[in-house]
Structures are given as structure tokens and as C-alpha cells.
Protein backbone atom coordinates (compact mmCIF):
# COMPACT_ATOMS: atom_id res chain seq x y z
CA UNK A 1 -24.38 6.35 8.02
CA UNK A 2 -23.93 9.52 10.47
CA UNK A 3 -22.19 9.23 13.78
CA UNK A 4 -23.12 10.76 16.77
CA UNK A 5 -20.25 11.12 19.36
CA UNK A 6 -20.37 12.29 23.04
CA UNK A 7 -17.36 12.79 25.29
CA UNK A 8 -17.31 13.70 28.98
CA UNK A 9 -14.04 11.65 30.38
CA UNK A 10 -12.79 15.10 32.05
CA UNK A 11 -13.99 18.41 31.97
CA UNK A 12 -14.51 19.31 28.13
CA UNK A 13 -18.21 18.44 27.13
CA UNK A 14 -17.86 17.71 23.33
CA UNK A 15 -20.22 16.22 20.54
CA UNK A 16 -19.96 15.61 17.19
CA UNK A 17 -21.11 13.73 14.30
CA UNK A 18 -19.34 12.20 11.26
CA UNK A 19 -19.82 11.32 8.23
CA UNK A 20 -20.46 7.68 6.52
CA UNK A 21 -16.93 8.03 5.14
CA UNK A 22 -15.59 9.42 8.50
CA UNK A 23 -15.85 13.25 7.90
CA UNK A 24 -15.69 15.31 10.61
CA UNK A 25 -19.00 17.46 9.95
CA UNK A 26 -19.17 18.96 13.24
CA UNK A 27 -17.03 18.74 16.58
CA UNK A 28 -17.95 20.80 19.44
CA UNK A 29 -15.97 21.19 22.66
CA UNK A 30 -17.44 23.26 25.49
CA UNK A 31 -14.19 23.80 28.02
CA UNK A 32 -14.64 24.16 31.84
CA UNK A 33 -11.38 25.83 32.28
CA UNK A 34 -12.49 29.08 33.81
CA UNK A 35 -14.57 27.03 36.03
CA UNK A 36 -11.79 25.27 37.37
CA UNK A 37 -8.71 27.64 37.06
CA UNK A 38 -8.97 29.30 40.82
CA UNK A 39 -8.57 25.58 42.13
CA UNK A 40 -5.55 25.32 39.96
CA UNK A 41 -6.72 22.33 38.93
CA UNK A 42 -9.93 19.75 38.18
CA UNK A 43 -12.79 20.26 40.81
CA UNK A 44 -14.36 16.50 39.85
CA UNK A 45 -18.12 17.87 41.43
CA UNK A 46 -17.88 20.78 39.35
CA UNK A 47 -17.15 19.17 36.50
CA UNK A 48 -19.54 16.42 36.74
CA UNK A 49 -22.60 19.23 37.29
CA UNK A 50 -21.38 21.71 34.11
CA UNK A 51 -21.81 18.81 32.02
CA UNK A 52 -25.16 17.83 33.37
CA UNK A 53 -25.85 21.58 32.52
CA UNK A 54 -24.37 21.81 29.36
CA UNK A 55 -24.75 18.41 27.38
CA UNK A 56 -27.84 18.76 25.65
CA UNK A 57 -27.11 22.29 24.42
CA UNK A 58 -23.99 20.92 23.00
CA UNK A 59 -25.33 17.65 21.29
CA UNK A 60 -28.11 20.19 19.51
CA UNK A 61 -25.14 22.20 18.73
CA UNK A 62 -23.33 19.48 16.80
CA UNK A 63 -26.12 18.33 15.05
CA UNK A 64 -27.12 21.90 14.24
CA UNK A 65 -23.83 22.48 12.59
CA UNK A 66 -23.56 19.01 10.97
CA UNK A 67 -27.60 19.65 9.56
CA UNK A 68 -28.51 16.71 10.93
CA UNK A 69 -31.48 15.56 12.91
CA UNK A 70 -31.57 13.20 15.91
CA UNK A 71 -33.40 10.62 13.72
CA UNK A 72 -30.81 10.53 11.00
CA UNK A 73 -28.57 9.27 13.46
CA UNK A 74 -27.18 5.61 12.11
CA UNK A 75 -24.94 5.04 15.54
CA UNK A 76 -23.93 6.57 19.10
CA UNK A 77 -20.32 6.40 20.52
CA UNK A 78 -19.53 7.86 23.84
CA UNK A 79 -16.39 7.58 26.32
CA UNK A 80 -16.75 5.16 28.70
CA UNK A 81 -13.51 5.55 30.40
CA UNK A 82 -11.06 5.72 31.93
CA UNK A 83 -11.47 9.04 33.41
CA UNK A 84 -13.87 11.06 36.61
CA UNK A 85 -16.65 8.86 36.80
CA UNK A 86 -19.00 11.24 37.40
CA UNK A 87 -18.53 13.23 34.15
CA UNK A 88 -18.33 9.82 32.25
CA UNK A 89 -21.86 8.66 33.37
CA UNK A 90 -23.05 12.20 32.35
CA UNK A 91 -22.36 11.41 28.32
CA UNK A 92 -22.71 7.74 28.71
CA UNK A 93 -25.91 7.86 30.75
CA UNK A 94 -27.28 10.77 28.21
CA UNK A 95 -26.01 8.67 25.33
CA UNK A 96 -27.94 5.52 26.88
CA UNK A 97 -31.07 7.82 26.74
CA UNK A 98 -30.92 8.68 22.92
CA UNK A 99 -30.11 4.94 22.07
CA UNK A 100 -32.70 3.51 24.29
CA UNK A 101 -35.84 6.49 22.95
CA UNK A 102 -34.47 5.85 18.97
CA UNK A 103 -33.61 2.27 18.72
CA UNK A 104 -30.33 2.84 17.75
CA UNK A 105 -26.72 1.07 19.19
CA UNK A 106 -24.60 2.61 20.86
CA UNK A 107 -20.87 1.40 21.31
CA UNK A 108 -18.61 2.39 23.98
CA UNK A 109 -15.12 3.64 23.74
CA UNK A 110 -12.35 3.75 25.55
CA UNK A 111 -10.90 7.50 25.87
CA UNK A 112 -6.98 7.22 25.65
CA UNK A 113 -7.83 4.43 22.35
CA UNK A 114 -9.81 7.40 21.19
CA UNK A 115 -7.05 9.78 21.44
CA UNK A 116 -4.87 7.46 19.17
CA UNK A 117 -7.74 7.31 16.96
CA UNK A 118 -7.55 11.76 16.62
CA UNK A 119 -4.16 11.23 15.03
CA UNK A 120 -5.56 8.84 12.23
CA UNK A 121 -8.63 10.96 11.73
CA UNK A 122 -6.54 13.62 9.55
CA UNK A 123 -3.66 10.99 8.77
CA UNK A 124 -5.68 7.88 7.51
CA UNK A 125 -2.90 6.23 5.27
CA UNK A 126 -0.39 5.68 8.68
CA UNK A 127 1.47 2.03 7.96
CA UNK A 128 0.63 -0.52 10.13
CA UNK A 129 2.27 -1.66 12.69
CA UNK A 130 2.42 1.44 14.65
CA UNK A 131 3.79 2.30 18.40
CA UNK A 132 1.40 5.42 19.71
CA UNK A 133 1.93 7.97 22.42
CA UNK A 134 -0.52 9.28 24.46
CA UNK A 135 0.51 12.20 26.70
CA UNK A 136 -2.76 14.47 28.25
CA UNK A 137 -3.27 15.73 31.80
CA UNK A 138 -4.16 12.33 33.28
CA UNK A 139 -2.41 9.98 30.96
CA UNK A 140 0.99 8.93 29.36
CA UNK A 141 0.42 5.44 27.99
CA UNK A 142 2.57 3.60 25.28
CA UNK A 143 0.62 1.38 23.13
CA UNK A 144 1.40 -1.23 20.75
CA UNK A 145 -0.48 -1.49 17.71
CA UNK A 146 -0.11 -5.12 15.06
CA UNK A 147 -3.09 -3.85 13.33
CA UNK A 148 -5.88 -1.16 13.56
CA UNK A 149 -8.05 -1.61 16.44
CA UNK A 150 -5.57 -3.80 18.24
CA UNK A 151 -4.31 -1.74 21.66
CA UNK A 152 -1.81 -3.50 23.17
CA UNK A 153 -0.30 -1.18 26.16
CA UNK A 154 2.91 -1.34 27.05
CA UNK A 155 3.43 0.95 29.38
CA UNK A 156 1.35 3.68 31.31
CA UNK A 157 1.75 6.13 34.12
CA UNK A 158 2.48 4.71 38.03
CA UNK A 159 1.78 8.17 39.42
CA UNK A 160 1.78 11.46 37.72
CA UNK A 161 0.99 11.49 34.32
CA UNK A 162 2.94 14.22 32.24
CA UNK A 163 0.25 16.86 31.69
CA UNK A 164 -0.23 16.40 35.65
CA UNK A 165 3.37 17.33 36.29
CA UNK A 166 3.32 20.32 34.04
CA UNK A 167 -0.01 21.79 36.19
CA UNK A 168 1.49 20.85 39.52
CA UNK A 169 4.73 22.84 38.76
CA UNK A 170 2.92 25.50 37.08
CA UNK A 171 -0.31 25.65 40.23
CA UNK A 172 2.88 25.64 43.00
CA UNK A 173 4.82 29.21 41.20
CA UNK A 174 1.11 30.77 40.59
CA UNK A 175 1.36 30.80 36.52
CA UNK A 176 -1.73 30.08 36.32
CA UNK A 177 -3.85 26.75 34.64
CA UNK A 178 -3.78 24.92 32.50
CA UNK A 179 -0.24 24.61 33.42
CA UNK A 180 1.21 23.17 30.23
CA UNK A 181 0.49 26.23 27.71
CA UNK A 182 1.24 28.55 30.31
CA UNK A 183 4.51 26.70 30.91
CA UNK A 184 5.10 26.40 27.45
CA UNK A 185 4.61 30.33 26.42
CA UNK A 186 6.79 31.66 29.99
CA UNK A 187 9.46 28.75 28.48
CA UNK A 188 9.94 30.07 25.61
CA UNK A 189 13.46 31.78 25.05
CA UNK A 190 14.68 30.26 27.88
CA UNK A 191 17.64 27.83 28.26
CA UNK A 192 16.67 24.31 27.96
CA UNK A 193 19.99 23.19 29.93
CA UNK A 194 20.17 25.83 32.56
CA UNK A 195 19.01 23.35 35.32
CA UNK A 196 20.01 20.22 34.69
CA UNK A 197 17.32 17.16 35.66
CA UNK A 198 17.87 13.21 36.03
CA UNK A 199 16.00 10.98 34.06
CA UNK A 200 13.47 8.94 35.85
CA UNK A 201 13.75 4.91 35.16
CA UNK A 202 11.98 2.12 36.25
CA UNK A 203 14.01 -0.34 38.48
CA UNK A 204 12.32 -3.34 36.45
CA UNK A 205 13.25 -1.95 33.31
CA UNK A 206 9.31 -1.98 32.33
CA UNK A 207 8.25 0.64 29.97
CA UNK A 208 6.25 2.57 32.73
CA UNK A 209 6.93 6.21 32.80
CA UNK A 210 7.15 8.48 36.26
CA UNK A 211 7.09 11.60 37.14
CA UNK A 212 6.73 12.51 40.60
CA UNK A 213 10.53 12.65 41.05
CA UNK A 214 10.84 15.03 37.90
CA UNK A 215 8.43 17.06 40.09
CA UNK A 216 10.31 16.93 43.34
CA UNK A 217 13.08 17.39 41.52
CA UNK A 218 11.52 20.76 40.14
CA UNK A 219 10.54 21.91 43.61
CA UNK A 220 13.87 21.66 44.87
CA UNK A 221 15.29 23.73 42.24
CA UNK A 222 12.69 26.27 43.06
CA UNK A 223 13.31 26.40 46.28
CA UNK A 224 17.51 26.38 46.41
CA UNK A 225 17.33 29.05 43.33
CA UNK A 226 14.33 31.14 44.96
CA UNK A 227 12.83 30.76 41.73
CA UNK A 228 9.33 33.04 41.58
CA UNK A 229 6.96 34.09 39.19
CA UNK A 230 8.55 37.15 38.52
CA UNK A 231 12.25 35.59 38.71
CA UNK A 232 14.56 36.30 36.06
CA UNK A 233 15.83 32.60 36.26
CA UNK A 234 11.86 31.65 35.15
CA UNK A 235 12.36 31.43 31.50
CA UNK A 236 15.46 28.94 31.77
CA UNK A 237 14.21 27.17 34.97
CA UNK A 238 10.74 26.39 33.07
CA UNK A 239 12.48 25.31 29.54
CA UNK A 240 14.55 23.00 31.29
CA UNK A 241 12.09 21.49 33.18
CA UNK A 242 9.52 21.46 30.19
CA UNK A 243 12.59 19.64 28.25
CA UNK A 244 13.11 16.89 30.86
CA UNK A 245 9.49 16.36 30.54
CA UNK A 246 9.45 15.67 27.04
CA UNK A 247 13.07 13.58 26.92
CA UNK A 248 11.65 11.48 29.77
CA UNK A 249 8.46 10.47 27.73
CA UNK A 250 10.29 10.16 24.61
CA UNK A 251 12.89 7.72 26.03
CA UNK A 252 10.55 5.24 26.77
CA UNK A 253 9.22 5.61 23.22
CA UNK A 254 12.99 4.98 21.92
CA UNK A 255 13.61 1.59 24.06
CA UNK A 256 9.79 0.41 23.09
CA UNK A 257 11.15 0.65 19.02
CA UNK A 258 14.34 -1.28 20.50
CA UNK A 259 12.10 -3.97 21.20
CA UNK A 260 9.03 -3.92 18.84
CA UNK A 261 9.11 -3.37 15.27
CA UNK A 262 6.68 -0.38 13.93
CA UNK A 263 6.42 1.32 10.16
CA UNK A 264 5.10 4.41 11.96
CA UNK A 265 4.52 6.17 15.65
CA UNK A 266 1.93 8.38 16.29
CA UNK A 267 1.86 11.41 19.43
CA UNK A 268 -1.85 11.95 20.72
CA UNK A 269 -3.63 13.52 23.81
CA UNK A 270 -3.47 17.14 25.25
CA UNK A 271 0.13 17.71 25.57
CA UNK A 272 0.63 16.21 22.24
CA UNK A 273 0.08 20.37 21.30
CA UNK A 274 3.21 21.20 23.20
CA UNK A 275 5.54 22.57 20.30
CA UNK A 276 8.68 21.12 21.78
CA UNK A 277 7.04 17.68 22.45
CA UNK A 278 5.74 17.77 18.70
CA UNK A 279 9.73 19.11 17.29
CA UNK A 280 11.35 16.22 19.62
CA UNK A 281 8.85 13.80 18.23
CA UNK A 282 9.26 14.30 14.34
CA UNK A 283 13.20 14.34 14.94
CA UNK A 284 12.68 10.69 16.38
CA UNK A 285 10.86 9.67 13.65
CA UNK A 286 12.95 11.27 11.00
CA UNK A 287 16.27 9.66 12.87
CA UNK A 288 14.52 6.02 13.18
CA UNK A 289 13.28 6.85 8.95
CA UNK A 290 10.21 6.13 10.08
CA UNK A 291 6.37 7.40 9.33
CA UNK A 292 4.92 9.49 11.94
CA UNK A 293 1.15 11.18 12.56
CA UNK A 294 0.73 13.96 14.91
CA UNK A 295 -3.16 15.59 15.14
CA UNK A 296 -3.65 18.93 14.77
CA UNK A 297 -4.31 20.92 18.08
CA UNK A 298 -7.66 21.30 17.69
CA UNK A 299 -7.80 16.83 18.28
CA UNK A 300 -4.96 16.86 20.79
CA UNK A 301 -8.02 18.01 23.38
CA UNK A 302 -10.73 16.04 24.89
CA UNK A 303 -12.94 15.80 21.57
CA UNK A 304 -16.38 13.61 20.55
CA UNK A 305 -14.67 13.24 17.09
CA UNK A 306 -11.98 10.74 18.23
CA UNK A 307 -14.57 9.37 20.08
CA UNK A 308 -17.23 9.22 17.17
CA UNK A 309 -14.25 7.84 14.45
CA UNK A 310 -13.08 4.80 16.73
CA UNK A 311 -17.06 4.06 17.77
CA UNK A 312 -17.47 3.84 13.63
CA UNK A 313 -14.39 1.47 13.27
CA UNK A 314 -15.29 -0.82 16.34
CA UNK A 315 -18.96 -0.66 14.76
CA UNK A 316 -17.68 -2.06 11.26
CA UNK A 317 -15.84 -4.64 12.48
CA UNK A 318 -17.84 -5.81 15.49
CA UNK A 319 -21.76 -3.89 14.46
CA UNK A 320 -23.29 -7.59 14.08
CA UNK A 321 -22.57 -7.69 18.08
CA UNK A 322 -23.92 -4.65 19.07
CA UNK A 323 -27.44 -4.83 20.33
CA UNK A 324 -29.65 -1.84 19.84
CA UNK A 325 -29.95 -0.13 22.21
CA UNK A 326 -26.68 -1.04 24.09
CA UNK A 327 -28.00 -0.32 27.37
CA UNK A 328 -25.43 -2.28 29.11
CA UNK A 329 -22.49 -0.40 29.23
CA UNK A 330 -20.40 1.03 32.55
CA UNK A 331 -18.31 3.73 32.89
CA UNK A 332 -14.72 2.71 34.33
CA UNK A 333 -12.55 5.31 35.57
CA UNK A 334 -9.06 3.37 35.54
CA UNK A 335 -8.86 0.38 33.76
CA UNK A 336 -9.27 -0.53 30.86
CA UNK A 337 -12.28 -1.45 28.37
CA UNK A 338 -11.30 -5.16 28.03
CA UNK A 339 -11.30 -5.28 31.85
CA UNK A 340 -14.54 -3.91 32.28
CA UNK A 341 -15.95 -5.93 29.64
């Protein structure tokens, strides 16, 4: 069986196909970011059009690389969501097409499941039951999982997710975007307690995160310190406020293994590259003695092999469901699959 996978939940156009043992033979991930970095941020029109433009050079591209022809295609996965619906219906609508003209199913999957799923594509043997972290430019979701394929969230976002935070800090001094790595490479030598920040809570206890008053907090700094881009107080003002990023989504991590028991944790999704995210996370694990999977960089980004691996799982254990072609699937932008459903 080969695996075709499309994703196009943001601005990265990927494909990629695996193997019928779930090799990655190809993966390829076309970013938008110059596109999009004199905005300072995601234009969703732009996006939405570059992938129209770009898709089908890219899926040739992955099969190209993986030697494979259209036809010896066994299955199609592609995001449905959540994420800008107008780049989702590009790869779902284009995956649609090649189901629909080669009689073959196509599953849907849901993007911030798939980013759990790029941990366990290079760590297979992670104990089950596992809590799993995803932290990316539109997302920071906690998720609980009894068994694989079982997503049970715990707690996500109510505003700014942490990537988000990172970009907004990072558009409002002019560093540049993306905001994390540029954050993250100014940050480093700098004094991670130099400006202190409070931890953000929840006043129902949930396991929610927030950070919109991490980010007002940040802007006041700025402003009473006359922090610039060129300050000498730049260093220590960004590794403290990279830091309370990271303890903030870490701490609801902690209280979640208060309350659930787990063999193992796993950190996915685009800030999951941040080296101070990924040093905080493997101390937790070590301190709780407890297994831990972290993907490399190149499957912390938007990538069709997350999407491609969980689309082969959820095919193996639901395929006799699947019609062929599955032309019935919608792209959601928010919520998630089993709401759409």
C-alpha cells in the first residue's frame, strides 16, 4: 500500500507519500513565508491562491521523489481542518479530484491529530497512555490519549495560541516573521529572569491555556523600558518573555499529569522546534520518569507526512467504512473532526 498525503491547513503546501509499512518516502513542503513576511503575518487570500498555484507541482514532486505513479496510489489523506478554510478546500478539493478520477478513498484528517501523529512517525514504540502537546502558530491544545487514535482534548487555546504570541511580539519591535525563530536566535544569551512575567490561569481551573495577557504584559514592558530593536535590554527582554511562554504551556501540561495517568507525553506542532520549549520539555519528563517523543524539526512544520501516517492508521482501523471515492468530506476551520462529522 502507498499513501498519498496533501496538506494545506495554513500556508505550507506539502505532499507526500508513504510507504505500506509507514516510511516516509517523500515529504515535500513548499513555504509561503516570503510571501507573507511584509504583512508580518498570514495574508489568508494569499495563501489560499499560492496553493491553488502551487499544489499540483508539489504532489508531482512527491511522487517524483517517492518513484511512484498516480495509479500506484493505494489511499489519499488530506487535512480537513481546523485551519483557513480557503487553503483547506485547496488540498481537500484537489484531493477529492484524484479520488473521484482513480477510484480510490480518501480519508480526512484532522490537522492538530496529525501533528501528534509527526511525533510517533520517528518514535513508533511511545507507551500508551500518552498526554500530547501541541504548540504551532494557531494552536496550543492538550490532548488525552487511552489508546492510539483516541484524541481526547483537554484543553485548547481561548485566544492567542502560543506561536501567535511569539509573532505578535516579534511583528510589534520589527524583528521580523516568523516571529518565533527570530525570537528565539535575538534570545539567545540573554537573561531568562531579567523581566519578570505572571503566569496566566484560568479562573475555572480548566486546562485552557491564554496568552493575550502574556502579550500585554510584553507590551508594557516594552513600552516602560523603551525596549527597541536595537536596545541593549533586547536579548534579556526577549529570553524572558520566550521563557514565560514556554513555563505557561508547560504548567498546564504538569496539572493535566496531576490528574490523568500517562506512560509517556509527546511535544508536537511548529513551536515544538523552539530549543528551550524542547530542553523544558525533556526535563519534565525526566523529573515525572516518564517516556517522552519529540519530532524532529523537519515534522514540527505543517507537513503531508503527519497527515499521510494518521490517514493510514484511521484507514486500518476504520478502511471497511471508507467509501471510494470519499467525496463527502468538508473542510472545518475550528472545530473539530468529530463535530463536523
Amino acid at each position: 500500500m502507498r499513501v498519498l498525503g496533501i496538506e494545506t491547513s495554513c500556508d505550507e503546501t506539502s505532499a507526500a507519500v508513504l510507504g505500506d509499512e509507514g516510511q516516509v518516502l517523500s515529504n515535500v513542503i513548499l513555504s509561503q513565508d516570503a510571501l507573507h513576511a511584509p504583512f508580518g503575518g498570514v495574508v489568508p487570500e494569499l495563501a489560499s491562491r499560492r496553493h491553488i498555484e502551487t499544489i499540483s507541482a508539489v504532489v508531482r514532486e512527491a511522487l517524483d521523489r517517492a518513484k511512484t505513479e498516480l495509479d500506484q496510489v493505494d489511499l489519499l489523506a488530506a487535512t480537513q481542518g481546523p485551519g483557513l478554510i480557503g487553503s483547506l478546500l485547496v488540498g481537500l478539493s484537489f484531493a477529492k479530484g484524484l479520488a473521484f478520477y482513480h477510484k480510490k478513498p480518501l480519508i480526512g484528517v484532522d490537522h492538530v491529530e496529525a501533528h501528534i501523529e509527526g511525533a510517533l512517525i520517528e518514535n513508533p514504540g511511545v507507551p500508551f497512555p500518552a498526554m500530547a502537546l501541541v504548540v504551532s502558530g494557531g494552536h496550543t491544545s492538550l490532548y488525552f490519549l487511552e489508546k492510539p487514535l483516541s484524541f481526547e482534548l483537554l484543553g485548547r487555546t481561548r485566544d492567542d495560541a502560543a506561536g501567535e504570541a511569539l509573532d505578535k511580539i516579534a511583528k510589534f519591535l520589527g524583528l521580523g516573521y516568523p516571529g518565533g525563530p527570530v525570537i528565539e536566535r535575538k534570545a539567545s544569551g540573554g537573561k531568562a529572569k531579567a523581566f519578570p512575567f505572571s503566569m496566566p490561569r484560568m479562573s475555572d481551573r480548566s486546562l485552557d491555556f491564554s496568552f493575550s495577557g502574556l502579550k500585554t504584559a510584553a507590551l508594557k514592558i516594552i513600552r516602560d523600558n523603551k525596549i527597541a530593536k536595537g536596545s541593549r535590554k533586547l536579548a534579556d527582554f526577549l529570553a524572558s518573555f520566550e521563557q514565560a511562554v514556554v513555563s505557561a504551556t508547560l504548567e498546564n501540561l504538569g496539572r493535566a499529569l496531576a490528574e490523568r495517568q500517562a506512560r509517556s507525553i509527546i511535544l508536537s506542532g511548529g513551536v515544538a522546534r523552539n530549543k528551550r520549549l524542547r530542553a523544558e520539555f525533556e526535563k519534565l519528563a525526566l523529573a515525572e520518569k516518564l517516556a517522552f517523543a519529540v519530532p524532529s524539526p523537519k515534522l514540527c512544520t505543517d507537513n503531508a507526512a503527519m497527515v499521510a501516517s494518521l490517514g493510514l492508521k484511521k484507514f486500518r482501523a476504520f478502511g471497511p467504512n471508507v467509501p471510494a471515492p470519499n467525496l463527502g468530506l468538508n473542510a472545518y476551520p475550528r472545530v473539530s473532526a468529530a463535530a463536523a462529522e
